[in-house]
Protein backbone atom coordinates (compact mmCIF):
# COMPACT_ATOMS: atom_id res chain seq x y z
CA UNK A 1 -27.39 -22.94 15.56
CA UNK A 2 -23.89 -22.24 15.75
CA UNK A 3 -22.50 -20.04 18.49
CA UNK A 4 -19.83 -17.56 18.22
CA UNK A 5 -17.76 -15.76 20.74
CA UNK A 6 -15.15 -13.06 19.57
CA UNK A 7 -12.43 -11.35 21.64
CA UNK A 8 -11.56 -7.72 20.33
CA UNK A 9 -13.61 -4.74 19.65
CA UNK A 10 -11.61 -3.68 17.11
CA UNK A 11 -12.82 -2.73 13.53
CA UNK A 12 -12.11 -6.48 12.73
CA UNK A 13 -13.89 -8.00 15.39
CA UNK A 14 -17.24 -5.61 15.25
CA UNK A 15 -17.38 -5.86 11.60
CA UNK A 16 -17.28 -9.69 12.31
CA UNK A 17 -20.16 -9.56 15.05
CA UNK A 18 -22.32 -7.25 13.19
CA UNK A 19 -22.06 -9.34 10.01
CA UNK A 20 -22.69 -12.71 11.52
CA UNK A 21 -25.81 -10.97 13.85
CA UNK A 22 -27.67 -10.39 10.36
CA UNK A 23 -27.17 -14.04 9.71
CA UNK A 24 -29.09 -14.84 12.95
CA UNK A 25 -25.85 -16.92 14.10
CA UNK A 26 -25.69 -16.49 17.97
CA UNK A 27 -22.78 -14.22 18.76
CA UNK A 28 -21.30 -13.29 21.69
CA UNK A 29 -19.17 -10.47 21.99
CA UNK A 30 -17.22 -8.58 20.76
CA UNK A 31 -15.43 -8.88 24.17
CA UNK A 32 -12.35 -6.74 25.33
CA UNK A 33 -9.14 -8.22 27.21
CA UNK A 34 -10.66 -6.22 29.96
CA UNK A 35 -12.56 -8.93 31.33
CA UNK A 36 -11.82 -12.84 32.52
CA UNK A 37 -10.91 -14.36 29.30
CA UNK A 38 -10.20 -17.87 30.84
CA UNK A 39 -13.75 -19.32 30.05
CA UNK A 40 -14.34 -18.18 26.65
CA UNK A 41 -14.09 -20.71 25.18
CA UNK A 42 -17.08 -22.28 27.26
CA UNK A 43 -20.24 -22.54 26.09
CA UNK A 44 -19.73 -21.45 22.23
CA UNK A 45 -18.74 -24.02 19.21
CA UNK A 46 -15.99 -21.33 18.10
CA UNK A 47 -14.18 -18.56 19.63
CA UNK A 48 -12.59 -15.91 17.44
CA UNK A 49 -9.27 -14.07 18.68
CA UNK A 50 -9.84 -10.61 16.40
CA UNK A 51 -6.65 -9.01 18.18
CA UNK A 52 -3.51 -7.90 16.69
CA UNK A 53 -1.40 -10.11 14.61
CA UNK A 54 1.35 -9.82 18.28
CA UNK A 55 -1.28 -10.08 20.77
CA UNK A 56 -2.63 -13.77 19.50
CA UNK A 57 -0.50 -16.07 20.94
CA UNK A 58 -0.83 -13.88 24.96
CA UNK A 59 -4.81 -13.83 24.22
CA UNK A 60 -4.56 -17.43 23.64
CA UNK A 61 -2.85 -18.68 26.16
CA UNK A 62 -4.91 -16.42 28.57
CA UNK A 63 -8.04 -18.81 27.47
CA UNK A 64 -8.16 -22.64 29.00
CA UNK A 65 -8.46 -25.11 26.24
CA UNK A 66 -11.94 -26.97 25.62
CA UNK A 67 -12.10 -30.05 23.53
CA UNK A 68 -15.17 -28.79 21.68
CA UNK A 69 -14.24 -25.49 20.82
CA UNK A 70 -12.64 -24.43 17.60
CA UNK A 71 -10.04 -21.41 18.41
CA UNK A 72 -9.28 -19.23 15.43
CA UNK A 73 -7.70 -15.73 14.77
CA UNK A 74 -8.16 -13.45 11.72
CA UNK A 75 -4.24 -13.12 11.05
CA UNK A 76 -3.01 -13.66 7.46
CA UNK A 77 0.31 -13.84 8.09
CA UNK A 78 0.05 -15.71 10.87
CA UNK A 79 -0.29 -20.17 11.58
CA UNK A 80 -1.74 -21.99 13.47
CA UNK A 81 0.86 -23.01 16.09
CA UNK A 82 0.34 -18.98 17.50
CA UNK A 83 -2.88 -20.84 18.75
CA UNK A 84 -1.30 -23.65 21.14
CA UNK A 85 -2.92 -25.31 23.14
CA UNK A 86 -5.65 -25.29 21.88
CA UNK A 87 -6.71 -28.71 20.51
CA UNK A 88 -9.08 -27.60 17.94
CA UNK A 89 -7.62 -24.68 15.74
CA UNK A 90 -8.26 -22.55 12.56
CA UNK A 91 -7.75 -19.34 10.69
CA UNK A 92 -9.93 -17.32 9.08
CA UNK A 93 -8.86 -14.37 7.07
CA UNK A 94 -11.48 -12.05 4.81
CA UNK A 95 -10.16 -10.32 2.07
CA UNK A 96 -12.19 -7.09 2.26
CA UNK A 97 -10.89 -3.81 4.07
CA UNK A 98 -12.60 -3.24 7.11
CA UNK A 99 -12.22 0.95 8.40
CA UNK A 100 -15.81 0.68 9.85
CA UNK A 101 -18.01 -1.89 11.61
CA UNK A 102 -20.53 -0.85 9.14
CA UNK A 103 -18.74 -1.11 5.88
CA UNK A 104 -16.46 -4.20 7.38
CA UNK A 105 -20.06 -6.29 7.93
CA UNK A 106 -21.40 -5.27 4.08
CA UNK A 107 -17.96 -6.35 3.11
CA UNK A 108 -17.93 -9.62 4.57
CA UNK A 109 -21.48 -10.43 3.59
CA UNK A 110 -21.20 -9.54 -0.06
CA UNK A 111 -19.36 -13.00 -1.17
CA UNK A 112 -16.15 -11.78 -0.08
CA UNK A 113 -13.05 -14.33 -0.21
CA UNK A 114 -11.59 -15.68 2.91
CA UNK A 115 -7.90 -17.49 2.95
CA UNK A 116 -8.72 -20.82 5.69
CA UNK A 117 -6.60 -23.37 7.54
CA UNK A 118 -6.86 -25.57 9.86
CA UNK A 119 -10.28 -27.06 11.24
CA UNK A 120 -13.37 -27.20 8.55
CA UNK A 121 -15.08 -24.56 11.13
CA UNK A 122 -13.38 -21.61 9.03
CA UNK A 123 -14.48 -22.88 5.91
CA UNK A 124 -18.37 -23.34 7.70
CA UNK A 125 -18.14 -19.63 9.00
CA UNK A 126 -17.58 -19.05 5.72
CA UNK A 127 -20.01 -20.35 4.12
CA UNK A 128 -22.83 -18.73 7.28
CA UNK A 129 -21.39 -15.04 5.55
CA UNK A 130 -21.98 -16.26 2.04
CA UNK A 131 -18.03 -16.31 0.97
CA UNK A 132 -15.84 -18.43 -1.16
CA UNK A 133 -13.13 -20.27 1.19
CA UNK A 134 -9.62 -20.55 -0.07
CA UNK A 135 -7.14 -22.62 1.94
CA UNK A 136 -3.99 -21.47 2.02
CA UNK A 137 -0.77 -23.94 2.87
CA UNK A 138 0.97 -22.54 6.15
CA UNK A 139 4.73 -22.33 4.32
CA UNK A 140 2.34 -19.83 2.04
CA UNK A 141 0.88 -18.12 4.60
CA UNK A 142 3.57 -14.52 4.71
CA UNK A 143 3.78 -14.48 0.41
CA UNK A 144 -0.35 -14.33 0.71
CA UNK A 145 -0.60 -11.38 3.19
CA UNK A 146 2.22 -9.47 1.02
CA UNK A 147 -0.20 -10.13 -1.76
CA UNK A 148 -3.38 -9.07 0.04
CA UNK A 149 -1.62 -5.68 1.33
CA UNK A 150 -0.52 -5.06 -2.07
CA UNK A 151 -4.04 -5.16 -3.43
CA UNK A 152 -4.88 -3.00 -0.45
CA UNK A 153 -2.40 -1.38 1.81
CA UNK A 154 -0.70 -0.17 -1.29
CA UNK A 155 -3.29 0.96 -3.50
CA UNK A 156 -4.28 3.08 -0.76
CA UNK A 157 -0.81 4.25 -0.36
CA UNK A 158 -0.61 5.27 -3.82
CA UNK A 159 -3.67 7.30 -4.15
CA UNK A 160 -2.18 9.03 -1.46
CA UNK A 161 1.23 10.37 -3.31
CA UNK A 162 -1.59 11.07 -5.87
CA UNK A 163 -3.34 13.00 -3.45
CA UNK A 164 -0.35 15.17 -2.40
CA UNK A 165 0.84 15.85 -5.88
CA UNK A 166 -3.11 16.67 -7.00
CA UNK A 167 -2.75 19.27 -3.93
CA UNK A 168 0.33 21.10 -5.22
CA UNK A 169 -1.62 21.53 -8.56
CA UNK A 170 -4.86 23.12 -6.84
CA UNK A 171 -7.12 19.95 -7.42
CA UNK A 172 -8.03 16.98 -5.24
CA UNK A 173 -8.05 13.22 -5.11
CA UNK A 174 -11.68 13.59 -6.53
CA UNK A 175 -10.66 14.89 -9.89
CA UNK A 176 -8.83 11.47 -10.20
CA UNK A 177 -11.10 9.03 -9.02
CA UNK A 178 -13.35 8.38 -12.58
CA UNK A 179 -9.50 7.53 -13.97
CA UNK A 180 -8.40 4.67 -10.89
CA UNK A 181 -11.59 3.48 -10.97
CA UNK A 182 -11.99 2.89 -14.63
CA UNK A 183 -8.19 1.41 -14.61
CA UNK A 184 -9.44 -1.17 -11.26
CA UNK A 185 -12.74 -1.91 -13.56
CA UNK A 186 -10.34 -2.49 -16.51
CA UNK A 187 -7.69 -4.54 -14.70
CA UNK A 188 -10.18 -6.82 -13.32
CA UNK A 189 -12.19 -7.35 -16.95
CA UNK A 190 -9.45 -7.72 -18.85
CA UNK A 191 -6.41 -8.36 -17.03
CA UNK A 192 -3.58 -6.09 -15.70
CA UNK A 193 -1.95 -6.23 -18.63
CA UNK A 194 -4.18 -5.82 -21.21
CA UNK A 195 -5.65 -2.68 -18.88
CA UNK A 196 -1.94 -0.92 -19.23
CA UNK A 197 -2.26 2.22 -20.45
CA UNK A 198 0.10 5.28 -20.50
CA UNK A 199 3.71 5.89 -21.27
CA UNK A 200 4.88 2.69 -19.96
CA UNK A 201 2.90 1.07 -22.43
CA UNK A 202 3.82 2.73 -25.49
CA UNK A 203 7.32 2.77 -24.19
CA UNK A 204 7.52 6.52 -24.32
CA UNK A 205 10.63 7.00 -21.69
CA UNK A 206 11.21 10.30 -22.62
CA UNK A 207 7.46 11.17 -21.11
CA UNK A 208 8.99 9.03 -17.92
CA UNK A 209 11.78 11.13 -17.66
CA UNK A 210 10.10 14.15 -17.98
CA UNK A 211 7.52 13.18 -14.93
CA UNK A 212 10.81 12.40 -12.93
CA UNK A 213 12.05 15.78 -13.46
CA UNK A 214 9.03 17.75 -12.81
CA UNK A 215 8.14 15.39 -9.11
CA UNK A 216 9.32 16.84 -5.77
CA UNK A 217 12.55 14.53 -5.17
CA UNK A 218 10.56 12.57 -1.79
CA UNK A 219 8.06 11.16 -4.91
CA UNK A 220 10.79 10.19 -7.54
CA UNK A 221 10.98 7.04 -5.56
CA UNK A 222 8.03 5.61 -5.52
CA UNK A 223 7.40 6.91 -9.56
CA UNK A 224 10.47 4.96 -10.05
CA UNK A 225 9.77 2.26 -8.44
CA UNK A 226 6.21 1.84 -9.96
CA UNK A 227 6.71 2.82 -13.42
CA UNK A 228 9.59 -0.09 -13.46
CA UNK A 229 6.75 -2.31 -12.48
CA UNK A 230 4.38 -1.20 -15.21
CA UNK A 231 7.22 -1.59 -17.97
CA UNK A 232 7.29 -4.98 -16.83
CA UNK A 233 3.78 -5.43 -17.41
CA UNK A 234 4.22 -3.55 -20.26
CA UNK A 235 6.77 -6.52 -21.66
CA UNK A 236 4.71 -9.37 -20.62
CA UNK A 237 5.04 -11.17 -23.76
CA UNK A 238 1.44 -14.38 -22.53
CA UNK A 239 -0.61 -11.59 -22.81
CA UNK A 240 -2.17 -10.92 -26.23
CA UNK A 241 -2.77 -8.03 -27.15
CA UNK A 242 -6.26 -6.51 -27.31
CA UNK A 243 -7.14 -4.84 -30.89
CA UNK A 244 -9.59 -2.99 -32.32
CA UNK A 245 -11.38 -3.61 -35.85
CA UNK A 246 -8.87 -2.77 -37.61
CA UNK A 247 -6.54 -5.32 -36.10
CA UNK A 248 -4.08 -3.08 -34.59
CA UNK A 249 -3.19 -2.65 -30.88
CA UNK A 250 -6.42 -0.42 -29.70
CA UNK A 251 -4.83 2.02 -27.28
CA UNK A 252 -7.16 3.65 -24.99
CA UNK A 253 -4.82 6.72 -23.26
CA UNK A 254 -5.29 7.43 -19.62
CA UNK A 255 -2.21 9.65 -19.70
């Protein structure tokens, strides 16, 4: 059986614990900074660092390096040289969002995608959850967190301007939710691209205009900046176009 320590009791790290627990892997931890660090990695086949992307290289060096212990962290953005000196290094990285332990172990236990480097013990761990390992190159390493914080950080971010315009109409973030969800189902299915719908799409820039107008002036950034973006998708001539029976563009309106 493999054995697992982890160092932080963060939402990472418990999410971690809890998920590898249900795959009867022995698991120690999550422990806290709190307590003697320099033997952790005693005793276990890997130790995870689940700290802050700043903290890994100071909780690393806090632990005395064992030849048959794999270190690892949970950075994306980060390498492996944060992890020196260790002899025996790797990173693991799920692509799921984690706000609970709960949620973070379903997550990482539903086939979830993980970017690896370094020792095959990431790519093992991996596999114990039930995920699909991708390694990433190190020179790659910041370009793939930008991409994973797009597909989360900002999503999120953007339901929340749609929040706060929803509220100065009298309705909530519910009353939108069958519409982002169909367009994440849709983008997904049948590309971004193809899922386009709206203004953009039809290249109506008169309706754009009029959206800029009517915005409170601390959104009219981020609807410029976004609606440039879907124009561009909008003009992304290796996409063919979808069409209905008739064999004309179909055009599904979410506007």
């Amino acid at each position: 059986m493999v054995r697992v320590r982890i160092v932080g009791a963060g939402r990472a790290g418990t999410s971690l614990a809890r998920a590898l627990r249900e795959t009867a892997t022995s698991v120690d931890g999550p422990l806290t900074r709190a307590v003697d660090l320099t033997r952790a990695a005693q005793d276990v086949d890997m130790l995870v660092l689940a700290v802050s992307d700043d903290s890994i290289a100071e909780v690393a060096k806090l632990v005395a390096p064992c030849e048959s212990c794999v270190v690892m962290h949970l950075s994306g953005s980060r390498g492996l040289a944060v992890l020196d000196p260790h002899p025996k290094v790797a990173s693991l990285h799920p692509l799921v969002a984690m706000p609970t332990a709960e949620r973070g172990a379903r997550r990482l236990s539903e086939g979830a995608s993980f970017a690896v480097a370094g020792d095959a013990a990431a790519a093992q761990l991996v596999g114990i959850l039930g995920g699909r390992a991708v390694t990433i190159a190190e020179q790659d390493r910041a370009r793939y967190h930008a991409a994973a914080c797009i597909a989360s950080n900002h999503i999120v971010a953007l339901l929340g301007q749609v929040e706060r315009i929803a509220r100065s109409l009298g309705m909530t973030l519910d009353d939108f939710q069958g519409l982002s969800a169909s367009a994440l189902e849709d983008s997904f299915a049948l590309s971004p691209a193809r899922a386009l719908t709206g203004p953009a799409a039809r290249g109506d820039q008169e309706t754009l205009r009029h959206h800029v107008e009517a915005l409170d002036v601390s959104e009219e950034a981020a609807y410029r900046a976004l609606a440039e973006q879907a124009e561009r998708l909008a003009q992304d001539t290796t996409v063919a176009p979808l069409v209905d029976g008739a064999g004309s563009r179909a055009d599904s309106k979410g506007w």
